[in-house]
C-alpha atoms as a PDB file:
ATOM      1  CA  UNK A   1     135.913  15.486 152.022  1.00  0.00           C
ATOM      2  CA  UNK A   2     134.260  18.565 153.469  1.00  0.00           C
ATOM      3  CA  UNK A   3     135.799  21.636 152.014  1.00  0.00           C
ATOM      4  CA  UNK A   4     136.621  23.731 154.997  1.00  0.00           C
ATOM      5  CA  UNK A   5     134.363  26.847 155.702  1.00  0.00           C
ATOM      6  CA  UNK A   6     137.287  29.184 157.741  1.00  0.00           C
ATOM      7  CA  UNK A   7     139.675  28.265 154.624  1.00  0.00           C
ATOM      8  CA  UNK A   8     140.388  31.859 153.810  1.00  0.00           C
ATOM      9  CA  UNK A   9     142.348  31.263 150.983  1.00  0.00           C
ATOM     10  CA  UNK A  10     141.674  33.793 147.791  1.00  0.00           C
ATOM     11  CA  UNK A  11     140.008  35.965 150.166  1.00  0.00           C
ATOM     12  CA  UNK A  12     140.917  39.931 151.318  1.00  0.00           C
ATOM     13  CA  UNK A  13     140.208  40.786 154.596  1.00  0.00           C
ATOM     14  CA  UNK A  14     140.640  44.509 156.083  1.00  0.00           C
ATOM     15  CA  UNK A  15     140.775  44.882 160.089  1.00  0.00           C
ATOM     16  CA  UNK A  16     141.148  48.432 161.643  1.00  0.00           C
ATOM     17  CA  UNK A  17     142.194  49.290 164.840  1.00  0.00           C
ATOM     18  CA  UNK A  18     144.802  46.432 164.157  1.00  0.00           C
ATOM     19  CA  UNK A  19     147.952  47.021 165.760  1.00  0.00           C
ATOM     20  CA  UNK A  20     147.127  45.727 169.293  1.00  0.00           C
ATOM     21  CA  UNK A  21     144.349  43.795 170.978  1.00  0.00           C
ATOM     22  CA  UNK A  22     141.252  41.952 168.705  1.00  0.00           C
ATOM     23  CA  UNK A  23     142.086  43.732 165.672  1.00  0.00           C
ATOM     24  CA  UNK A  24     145.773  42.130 165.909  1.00  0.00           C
ATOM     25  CA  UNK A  25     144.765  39.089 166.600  1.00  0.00           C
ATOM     26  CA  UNK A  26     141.857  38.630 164.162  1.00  0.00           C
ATOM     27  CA  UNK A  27     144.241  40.011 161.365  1.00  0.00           C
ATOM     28  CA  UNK A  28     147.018  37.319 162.399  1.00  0.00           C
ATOM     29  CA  UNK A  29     143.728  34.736 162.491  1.00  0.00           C
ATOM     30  CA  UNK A  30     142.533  35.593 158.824  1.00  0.00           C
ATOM     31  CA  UNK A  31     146.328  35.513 157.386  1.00  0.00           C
ATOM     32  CA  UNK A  32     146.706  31.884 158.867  1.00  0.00           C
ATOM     33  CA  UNK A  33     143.344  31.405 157.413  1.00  0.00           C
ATOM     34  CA  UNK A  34     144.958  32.082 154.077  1.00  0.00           C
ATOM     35  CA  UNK A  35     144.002  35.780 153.646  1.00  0.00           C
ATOM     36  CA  UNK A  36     145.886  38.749 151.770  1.00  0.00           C
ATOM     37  CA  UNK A  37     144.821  41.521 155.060  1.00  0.00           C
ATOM     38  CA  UNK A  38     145.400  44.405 155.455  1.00  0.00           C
ATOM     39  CA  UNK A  39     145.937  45.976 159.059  1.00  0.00           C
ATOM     40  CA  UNK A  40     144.761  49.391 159.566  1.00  0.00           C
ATOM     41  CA  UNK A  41     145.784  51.276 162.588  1.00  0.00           C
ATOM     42  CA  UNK A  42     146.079  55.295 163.071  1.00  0.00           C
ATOM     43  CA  UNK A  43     149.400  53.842 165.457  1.00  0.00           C
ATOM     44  CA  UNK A  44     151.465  53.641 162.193  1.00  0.00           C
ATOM     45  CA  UNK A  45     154.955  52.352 163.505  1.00  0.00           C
ATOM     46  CA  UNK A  46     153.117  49.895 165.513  1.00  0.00           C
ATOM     47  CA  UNK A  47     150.783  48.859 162.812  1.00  0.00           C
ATOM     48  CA  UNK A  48     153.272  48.762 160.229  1.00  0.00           C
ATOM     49  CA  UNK A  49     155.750  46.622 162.443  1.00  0.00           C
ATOM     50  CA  UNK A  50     152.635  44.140 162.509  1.00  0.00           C
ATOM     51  CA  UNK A  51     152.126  43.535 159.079  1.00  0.00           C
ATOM     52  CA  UNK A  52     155.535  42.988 158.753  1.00  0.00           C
ATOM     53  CA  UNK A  53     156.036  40.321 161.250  1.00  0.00           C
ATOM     54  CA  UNK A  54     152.970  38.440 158.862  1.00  0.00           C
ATOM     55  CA  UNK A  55     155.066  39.308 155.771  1.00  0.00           C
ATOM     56  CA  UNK A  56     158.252  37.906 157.310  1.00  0.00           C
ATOM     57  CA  UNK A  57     155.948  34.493 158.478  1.00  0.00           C
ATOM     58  CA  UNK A  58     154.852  33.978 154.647  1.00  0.00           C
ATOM     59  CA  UNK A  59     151.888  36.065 154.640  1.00  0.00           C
ATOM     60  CA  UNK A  60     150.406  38.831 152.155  1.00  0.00           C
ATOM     61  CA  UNK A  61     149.611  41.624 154.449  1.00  0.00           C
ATOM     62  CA  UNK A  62     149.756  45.307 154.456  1.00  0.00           C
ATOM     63  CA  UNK A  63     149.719  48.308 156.837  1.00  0.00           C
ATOM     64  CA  UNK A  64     147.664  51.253 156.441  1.00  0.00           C
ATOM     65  CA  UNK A  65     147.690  54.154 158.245  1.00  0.00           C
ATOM     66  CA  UNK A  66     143.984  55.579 159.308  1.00  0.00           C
ATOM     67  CA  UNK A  67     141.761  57.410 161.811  1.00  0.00           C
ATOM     68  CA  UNK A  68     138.574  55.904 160.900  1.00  0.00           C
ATOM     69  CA  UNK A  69     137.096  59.538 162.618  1.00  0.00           C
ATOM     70  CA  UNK A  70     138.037  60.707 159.424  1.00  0.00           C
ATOM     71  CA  UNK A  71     136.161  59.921 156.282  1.00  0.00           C
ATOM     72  CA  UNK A  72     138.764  60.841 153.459  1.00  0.00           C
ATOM     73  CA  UNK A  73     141.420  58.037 155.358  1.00  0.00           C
ATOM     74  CA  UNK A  74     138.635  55.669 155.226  1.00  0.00           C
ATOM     75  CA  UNK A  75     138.064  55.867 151.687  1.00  0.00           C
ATOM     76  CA  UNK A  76     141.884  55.677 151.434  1.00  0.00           C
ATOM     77  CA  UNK A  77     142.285  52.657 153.382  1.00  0.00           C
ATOM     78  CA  UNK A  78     139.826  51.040 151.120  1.00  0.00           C
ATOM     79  CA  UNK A  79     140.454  52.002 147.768  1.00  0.00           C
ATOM     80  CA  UNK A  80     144.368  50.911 149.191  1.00  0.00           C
ATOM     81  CA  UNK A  81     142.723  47.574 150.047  1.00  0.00           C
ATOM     82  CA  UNK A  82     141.438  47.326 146.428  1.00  0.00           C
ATOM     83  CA  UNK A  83     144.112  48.774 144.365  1.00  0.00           C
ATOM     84  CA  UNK A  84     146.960  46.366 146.161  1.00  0.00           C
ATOM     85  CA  UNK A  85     144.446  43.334 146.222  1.00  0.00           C
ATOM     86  CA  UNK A  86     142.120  43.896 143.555  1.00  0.00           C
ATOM     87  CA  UNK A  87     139.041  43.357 146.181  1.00  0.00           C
ATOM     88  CA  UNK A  88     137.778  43.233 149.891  1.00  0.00           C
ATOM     89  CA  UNK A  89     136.094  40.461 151.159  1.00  0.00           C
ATOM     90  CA  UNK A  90     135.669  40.674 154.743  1.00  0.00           C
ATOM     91  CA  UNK A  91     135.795  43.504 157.103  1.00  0.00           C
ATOM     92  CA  UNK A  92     136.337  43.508 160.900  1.00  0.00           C
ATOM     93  CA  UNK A  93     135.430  47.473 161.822  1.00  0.00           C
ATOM     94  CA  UNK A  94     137.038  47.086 165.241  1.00  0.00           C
ATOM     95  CA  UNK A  95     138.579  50.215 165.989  1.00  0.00           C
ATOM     96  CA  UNK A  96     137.646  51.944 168.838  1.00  0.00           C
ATOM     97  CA  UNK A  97     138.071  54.193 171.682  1.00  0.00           C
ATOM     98  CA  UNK A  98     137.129  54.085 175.707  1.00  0.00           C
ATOM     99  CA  UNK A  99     135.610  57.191 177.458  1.00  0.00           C
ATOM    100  CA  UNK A 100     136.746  58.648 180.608  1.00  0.00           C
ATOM    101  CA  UNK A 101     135.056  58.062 183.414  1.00  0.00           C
ATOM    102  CA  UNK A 102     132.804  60.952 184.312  1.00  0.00           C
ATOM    103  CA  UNK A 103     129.006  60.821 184.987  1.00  0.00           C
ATOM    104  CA  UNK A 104     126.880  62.293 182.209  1.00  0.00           C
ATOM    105  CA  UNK A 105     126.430  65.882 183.448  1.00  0.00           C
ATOM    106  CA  UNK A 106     129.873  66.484 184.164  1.00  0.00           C
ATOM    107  CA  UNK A 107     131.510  64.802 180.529  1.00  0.00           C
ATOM    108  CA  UNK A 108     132.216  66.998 177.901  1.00  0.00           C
ATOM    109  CA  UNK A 109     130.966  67.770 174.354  1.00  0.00           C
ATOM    110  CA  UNK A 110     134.391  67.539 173.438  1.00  0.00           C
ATOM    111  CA  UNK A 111     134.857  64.002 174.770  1.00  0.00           C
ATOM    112  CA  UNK A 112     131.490  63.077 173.702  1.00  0.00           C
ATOM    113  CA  UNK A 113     132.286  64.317 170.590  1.00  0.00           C
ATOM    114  CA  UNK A 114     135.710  61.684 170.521  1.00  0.00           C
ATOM    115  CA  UNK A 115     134.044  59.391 171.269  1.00  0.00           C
ATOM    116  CA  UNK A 116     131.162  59.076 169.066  1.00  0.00           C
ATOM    117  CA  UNK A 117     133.258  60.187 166.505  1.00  0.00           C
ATOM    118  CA  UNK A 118     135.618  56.654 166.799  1.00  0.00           C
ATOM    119  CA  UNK A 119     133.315  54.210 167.811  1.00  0.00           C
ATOM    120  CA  UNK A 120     129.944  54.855 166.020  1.00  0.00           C
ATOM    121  CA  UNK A 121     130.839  57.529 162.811  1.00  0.00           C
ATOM    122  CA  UNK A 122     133.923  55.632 162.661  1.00  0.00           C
ATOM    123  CA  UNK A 123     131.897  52.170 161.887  1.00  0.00           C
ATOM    124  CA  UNK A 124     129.181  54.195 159.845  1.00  0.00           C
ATOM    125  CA  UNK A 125     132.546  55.857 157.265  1.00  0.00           C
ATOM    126  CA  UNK A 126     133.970  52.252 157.004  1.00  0.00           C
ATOM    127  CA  UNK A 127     131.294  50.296 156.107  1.00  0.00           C
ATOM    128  CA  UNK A 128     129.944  53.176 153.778  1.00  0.00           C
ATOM    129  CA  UNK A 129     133.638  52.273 151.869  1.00  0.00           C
ATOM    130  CA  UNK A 130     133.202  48.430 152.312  1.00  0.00           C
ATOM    131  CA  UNK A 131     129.468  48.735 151.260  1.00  0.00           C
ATOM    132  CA  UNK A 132     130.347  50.196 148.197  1.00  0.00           C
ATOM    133  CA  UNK A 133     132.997  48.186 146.796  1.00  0.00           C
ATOM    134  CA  UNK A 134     131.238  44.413 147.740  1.00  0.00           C
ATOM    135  CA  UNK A 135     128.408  45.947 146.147  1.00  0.00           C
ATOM    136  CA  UNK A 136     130.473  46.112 143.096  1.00  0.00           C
ATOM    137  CA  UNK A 137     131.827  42.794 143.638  1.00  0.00           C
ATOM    138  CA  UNK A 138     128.222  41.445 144.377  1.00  0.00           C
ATOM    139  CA  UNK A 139     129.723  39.734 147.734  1.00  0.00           C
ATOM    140  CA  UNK A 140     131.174  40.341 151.154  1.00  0.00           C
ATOM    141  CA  UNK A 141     130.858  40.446 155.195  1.00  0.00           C
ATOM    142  CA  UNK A 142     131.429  42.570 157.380  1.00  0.00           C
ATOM    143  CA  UNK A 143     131.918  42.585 161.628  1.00  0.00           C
ATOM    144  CA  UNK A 144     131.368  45.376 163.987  1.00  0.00           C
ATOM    145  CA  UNK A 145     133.059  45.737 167.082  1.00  0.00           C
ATOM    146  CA  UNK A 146     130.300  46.268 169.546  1.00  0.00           C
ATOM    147  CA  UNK A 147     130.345  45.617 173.160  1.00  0.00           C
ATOM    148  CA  UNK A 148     128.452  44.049 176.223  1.00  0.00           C
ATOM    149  CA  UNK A 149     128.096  47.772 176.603  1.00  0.00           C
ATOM    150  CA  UNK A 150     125.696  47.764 173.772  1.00  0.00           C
ATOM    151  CA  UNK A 151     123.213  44.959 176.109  1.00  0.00           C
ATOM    152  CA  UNK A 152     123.129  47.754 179.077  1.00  0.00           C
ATOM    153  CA  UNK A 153     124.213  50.494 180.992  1.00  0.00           C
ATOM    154  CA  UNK A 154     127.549  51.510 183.065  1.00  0.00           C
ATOM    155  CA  UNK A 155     127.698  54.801 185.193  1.00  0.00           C
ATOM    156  CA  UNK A 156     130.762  57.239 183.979  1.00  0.00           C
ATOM    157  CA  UNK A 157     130.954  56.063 180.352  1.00  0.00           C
ATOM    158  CA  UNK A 158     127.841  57.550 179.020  1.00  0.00           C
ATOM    159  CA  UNK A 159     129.340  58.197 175.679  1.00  0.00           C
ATOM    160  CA  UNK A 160     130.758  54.839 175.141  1.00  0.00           C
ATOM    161  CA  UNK A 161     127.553  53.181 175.573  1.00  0.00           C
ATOM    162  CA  UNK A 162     125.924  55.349 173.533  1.00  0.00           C
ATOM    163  CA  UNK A 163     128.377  54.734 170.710  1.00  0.00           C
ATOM    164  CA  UNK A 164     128.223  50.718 171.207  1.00  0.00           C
ATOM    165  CA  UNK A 165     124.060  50.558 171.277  1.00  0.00           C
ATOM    166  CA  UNK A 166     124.478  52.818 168.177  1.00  0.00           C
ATOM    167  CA  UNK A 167     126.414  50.699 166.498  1.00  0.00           C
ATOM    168  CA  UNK A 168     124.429  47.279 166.937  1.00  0.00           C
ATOM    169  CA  UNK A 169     121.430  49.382 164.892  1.00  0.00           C
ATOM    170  CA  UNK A 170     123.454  50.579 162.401  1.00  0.00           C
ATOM    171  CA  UNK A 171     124.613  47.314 162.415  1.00  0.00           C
ATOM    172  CA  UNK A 172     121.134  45.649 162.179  1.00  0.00           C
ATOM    173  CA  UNK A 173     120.005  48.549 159.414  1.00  0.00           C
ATOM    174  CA  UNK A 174     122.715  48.012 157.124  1.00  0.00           C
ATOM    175  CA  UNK A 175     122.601  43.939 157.446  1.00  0.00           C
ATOM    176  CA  UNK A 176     118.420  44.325 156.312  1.00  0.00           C
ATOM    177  CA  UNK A 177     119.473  46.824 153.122  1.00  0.00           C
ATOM    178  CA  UNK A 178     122.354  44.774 152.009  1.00  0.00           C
ATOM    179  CA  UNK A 179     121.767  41.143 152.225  1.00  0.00           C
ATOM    180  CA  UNK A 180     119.677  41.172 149.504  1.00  0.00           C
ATOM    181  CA  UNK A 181     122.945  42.050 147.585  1.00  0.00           C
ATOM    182  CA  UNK A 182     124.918  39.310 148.416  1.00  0.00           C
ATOM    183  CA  UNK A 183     126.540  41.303 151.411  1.00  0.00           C
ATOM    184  CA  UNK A 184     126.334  40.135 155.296  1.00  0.00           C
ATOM    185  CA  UNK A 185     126.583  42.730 158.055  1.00  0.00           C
ATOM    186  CA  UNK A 186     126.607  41.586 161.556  1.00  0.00           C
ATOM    187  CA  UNK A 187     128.269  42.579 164.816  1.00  0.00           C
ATOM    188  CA  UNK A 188     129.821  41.384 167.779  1.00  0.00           C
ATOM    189  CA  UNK A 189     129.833  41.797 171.823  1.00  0.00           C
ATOM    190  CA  UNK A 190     132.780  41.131 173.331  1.00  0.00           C
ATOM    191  CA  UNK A 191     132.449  40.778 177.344  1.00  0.00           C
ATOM    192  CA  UNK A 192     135.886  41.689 179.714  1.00  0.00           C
ATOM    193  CA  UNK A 193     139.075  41.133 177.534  1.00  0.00           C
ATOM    194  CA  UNK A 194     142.626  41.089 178.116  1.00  0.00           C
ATOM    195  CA  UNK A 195     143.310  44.432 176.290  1.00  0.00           C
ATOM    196  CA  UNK A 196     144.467  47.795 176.714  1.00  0.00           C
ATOM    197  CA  UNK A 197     141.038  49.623 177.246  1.00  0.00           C
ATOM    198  CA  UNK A 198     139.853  47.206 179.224  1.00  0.00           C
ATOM    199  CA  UNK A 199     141.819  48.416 181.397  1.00  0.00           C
ATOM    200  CA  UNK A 200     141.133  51.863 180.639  1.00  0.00           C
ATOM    201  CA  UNK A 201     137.624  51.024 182.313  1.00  0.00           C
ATOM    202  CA  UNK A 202     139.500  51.233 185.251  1.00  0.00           C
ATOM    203  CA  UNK A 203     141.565  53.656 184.967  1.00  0.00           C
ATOM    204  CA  UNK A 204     144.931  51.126 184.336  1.00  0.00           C
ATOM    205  CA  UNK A 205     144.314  49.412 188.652  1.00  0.00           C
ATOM    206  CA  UNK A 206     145.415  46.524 187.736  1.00  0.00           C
ATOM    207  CA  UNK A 207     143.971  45.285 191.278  1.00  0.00           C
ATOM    208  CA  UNK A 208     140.978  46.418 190.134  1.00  0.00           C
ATOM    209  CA  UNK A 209     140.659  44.525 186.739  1.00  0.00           C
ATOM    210  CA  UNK A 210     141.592  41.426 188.183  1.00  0.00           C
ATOM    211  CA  UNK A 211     138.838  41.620 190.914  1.00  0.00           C
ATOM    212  CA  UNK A 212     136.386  42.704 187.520  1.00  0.00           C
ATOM    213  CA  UNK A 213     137.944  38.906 185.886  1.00  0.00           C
ATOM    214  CA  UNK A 214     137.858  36.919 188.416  1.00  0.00           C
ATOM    215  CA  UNK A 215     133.869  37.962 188.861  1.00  0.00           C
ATOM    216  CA  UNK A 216     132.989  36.896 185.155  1.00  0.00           C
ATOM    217  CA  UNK A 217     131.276  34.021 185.477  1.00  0.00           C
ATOM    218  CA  UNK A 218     134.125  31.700 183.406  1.00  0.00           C
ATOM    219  CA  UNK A 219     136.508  33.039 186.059  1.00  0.00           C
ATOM    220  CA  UNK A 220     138.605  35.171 183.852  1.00  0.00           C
ATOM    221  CA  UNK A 221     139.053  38.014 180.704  1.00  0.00           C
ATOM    222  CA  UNK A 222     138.522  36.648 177.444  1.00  0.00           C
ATOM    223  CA  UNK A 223     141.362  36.114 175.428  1.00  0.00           C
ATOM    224  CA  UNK A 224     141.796  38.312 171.959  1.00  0.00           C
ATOM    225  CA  UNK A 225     141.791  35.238 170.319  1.00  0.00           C
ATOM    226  CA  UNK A 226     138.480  34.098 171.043  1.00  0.00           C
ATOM    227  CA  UNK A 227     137.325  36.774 169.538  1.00  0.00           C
ATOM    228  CA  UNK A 228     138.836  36.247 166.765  1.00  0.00           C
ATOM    229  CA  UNK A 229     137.793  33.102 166.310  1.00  0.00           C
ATOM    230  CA  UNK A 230     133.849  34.545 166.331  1.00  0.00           C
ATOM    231  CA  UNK A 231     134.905  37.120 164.246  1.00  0.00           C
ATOM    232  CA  UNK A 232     136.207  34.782 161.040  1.00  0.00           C
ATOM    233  CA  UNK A 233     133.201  32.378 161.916  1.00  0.00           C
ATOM    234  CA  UNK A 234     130.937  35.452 161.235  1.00  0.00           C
ATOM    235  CA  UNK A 235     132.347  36.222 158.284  1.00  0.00           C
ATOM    236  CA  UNK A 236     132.608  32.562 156.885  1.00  0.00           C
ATOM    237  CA  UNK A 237     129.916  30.504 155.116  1.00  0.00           C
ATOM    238  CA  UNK A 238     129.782  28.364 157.904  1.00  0.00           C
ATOM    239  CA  UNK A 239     128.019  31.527 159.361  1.00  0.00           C
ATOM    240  CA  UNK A 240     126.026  32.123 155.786  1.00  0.00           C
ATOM    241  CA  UNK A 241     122.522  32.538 157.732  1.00  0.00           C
ATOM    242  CA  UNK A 242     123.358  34.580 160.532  1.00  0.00           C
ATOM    243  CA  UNK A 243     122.495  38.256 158.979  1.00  0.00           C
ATOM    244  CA  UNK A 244     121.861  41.265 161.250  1.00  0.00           C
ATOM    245  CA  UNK A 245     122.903  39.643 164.908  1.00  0.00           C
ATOM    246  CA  UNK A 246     125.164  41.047 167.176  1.00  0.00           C
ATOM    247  CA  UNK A 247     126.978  37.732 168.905  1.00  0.00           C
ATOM    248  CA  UNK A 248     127.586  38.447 172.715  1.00  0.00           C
ATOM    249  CA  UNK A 249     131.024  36.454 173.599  1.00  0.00           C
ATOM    250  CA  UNK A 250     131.549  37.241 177.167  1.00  0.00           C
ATOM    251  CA  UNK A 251     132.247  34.194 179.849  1.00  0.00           C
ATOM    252  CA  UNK A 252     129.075  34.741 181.004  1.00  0.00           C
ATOM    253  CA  UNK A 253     128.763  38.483 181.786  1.00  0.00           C
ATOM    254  CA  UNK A 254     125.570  39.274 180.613  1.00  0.00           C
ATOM    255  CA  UNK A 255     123.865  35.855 181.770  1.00  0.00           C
ATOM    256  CA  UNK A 256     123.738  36.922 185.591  1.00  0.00           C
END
């Protein structure tokens, strides 16, 4: 019988940005894969409250508070990760942040500043933790939230794009100096999905994101789930060649 390759059992897996949207739902995926997570969120009642409805369902989970904009939680989060489960395995780095809408000359270096700061440094901190101890462990794999934002443009959100092309070369960097270490690094695209900031995008008109789903090509947001489910195939042997790609799961979006 073929042993099966998203049997998580034995592993750790750490997901930030975890207490809503994909990061929730990729943490529930890799506890009922078998996983000891962890579920880091700078929301702490909201992230703690999450881990605990995995405890109370049989699972070994933890909550740790962190904003991945700042390096010394980071390292916290991680050496947490280790010292309560001995290792880390995977990593989704999902957490992230939407810009407001303004076109380029009239944004702010403050906002820019927020942004970049969450979405790209944010990545760049975590996997410099994560790095580091799979190195040690000689193992590991690791996901980065990108976007379809990383495949193009979008007027108003200058900073946001920025961030998500930055972090498909970091991504692609990092996956060419530590494969050779026993250490995957790849990164995904998520098209329109039923979460909070995409709805930020437009400015919480609901009217308006509906009309946005309804013109994906599959005729509707992606669920969190389905991300989810890329996200643990990534980081699962069934996925052991795939090094350096960032995986574009969007109905469609980028196809027309």
């Amino acid at each position: 019988m073929t042993e099966n390759p998203l049997d998580f059992t034995g592993k750790v897996a750490l997901v930030t940005g975890a207490a809503s949207g994909m990061g929730l739902a990729t943490a529930q995926a890799f506890a009922e894969a078998g996983a000891a997570v962890v579920l880091a969120d700078f929301r702490e009642p909201e992230v703690i409250a999450e881990a605990q409805k995995l405890v109370a369902a049989g699972h070994r989970a933890i909550a740790v508070r962190c904003d991945v904009s700042d390096d010394g939680e980071v390292e916290s989060m991680v050496n947490r990760t280790v010292s309560e489960f001995a290792r880390l395995d995977v990593a989704f780095n999902n957490a992230g942040v939407m810009a407001r809408i303004a076109p380029t000359a009239d944004s702010t270096r403050q906002e820019w500043d927020r942004v970049i700061g969450i979405n790209l440094r944010g990545v760049w901190s975590c996997m410099k933790y994560e790095l580091r101890q799979m190195e040690r462990q000689g193992s590991g794999a690791i996901v980065n939230n990108a976007s379809v934002g990383a495949l193009t443009g979008n007027p108003g959100i200058g900073s946001y794009i920025a961030s998500k092309h930055g972090v498909v070369g970091l991504t692609r960097t990092a996956a060419l100096e530590y494969i050779k270490r026993g250490i995957r690094v790849n990164a995904i695209n998520p098209g329109l999905i039923d979460t909070q900031i995409a709805r930020d995008v437009v400015s919480g008109n609901e009217e308006a994101y509906n009309d946005i789903a309804k013109n994906v090509p599959i005729g509707r947001a992606g669920r969190p789930e389905e991300i989810a489910s890329a996200v643990l195939w990534l980081c699962s042997p069934a996925a052991s060649y795939v090094v350096g790609h960032a995986l574009t799961v969007d109905g469609g979006m980028t196809v027309v």
